[in-house]
Protein backbone atom coordinates (compact mmCIF):
# COMPACT_ATOMS: atom_id res chain seq x y z
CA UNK A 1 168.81 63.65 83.04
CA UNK A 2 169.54 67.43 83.08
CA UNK A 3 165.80 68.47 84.30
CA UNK A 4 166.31 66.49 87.58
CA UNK A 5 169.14 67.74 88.59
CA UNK A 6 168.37 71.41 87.48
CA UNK A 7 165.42 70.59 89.88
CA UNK A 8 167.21 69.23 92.55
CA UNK A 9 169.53 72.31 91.94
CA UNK A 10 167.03 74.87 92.09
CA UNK A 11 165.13 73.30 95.32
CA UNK A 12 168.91 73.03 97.05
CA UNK A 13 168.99 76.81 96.12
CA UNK A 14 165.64 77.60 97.68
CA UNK A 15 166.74 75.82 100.93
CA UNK A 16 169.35 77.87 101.24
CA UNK A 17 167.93 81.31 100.31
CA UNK A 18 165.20 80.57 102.81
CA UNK A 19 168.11 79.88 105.40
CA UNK A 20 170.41 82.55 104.55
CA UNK A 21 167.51 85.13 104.50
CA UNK A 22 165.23 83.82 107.78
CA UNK A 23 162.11 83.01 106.00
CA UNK A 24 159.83 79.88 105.88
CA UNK A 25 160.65 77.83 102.50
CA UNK A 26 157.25 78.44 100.94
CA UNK A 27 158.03 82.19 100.37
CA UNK A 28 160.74 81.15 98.17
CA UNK A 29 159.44 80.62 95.18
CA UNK A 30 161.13 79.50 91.97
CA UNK A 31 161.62 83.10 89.95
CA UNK A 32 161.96 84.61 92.97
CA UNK A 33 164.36 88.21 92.53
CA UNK A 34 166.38 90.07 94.75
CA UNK A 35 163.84 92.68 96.37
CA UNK A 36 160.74 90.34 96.04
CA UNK A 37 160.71 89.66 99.92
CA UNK A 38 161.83 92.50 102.46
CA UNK A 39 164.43 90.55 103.69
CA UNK A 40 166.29 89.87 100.64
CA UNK A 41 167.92 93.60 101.00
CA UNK A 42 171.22 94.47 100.19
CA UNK A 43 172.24 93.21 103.70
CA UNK A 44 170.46 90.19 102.60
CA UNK A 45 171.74 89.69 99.62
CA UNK A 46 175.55 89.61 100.93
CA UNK A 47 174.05 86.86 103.42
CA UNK A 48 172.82 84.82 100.44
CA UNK A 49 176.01 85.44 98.73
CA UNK A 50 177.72 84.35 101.78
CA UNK A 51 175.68 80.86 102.48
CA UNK A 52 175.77 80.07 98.95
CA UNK A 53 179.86 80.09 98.70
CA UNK A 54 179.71 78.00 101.86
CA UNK A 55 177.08 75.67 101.07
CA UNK A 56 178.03 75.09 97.26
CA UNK A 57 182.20 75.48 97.73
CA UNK A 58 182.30 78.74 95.34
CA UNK A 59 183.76 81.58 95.10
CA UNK A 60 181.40 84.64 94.55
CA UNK A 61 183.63 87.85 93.08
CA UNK A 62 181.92 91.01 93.61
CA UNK A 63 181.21 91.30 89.92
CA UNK A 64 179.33 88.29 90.18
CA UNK A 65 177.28 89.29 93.38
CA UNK A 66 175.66 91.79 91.17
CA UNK A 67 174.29 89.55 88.76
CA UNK A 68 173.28 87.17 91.10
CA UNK A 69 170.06 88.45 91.97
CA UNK A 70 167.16 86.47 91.28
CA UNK A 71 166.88 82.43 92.12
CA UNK A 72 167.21 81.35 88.31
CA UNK A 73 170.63 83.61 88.34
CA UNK A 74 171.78 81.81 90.90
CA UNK A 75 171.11 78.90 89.70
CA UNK A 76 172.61 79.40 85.74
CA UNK A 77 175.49 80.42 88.16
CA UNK A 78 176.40 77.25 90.18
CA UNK A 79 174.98 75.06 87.30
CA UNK A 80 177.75 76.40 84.77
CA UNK A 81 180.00 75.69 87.73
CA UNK A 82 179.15 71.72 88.46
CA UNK A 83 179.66 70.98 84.80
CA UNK A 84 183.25 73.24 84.10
């Protein structure tokens, strides 16, 4: 049953971009990448990174904030971490 819980992942993810960055859930659409919405700036971005280590109990290193900058990225990312 990967594909379910890479979905229920991936919409958990969305939730929380769309929290983190202030913006209504529709505009955050599965391949969505840093830049693709005004507010996901590099201000934004350390809010994402922020909510995310809160929300999902990680730790985000600053190498890893730089390659954690599209919504499939992020997701890889914290799915590699559920199943270490």
């Amino acid at each position: 049953m990967p594909d379910i819980e890479t979905a229920a992942l991936s919409r958990q993810v969305q939730e929380v971009l769309a929290e983190a960055l202030q913006v209504p859930l529709e505009q955050v659409v599965p391949d969505l990448h840093f830049g693709d919405l005004p507010q996901w700036d590099s201000m934004g971005h350390m809010e994402v990174m922020m909510f995310l280590e809160e929300r999902f109990g990680v730790e985000i290193t600053s190498e890893t904030i730089a390659e954690l900058i599209s919504l499939p990225a992020i997701c890889r990312h914290l799915g590699t971490r559920r199943h270490a």
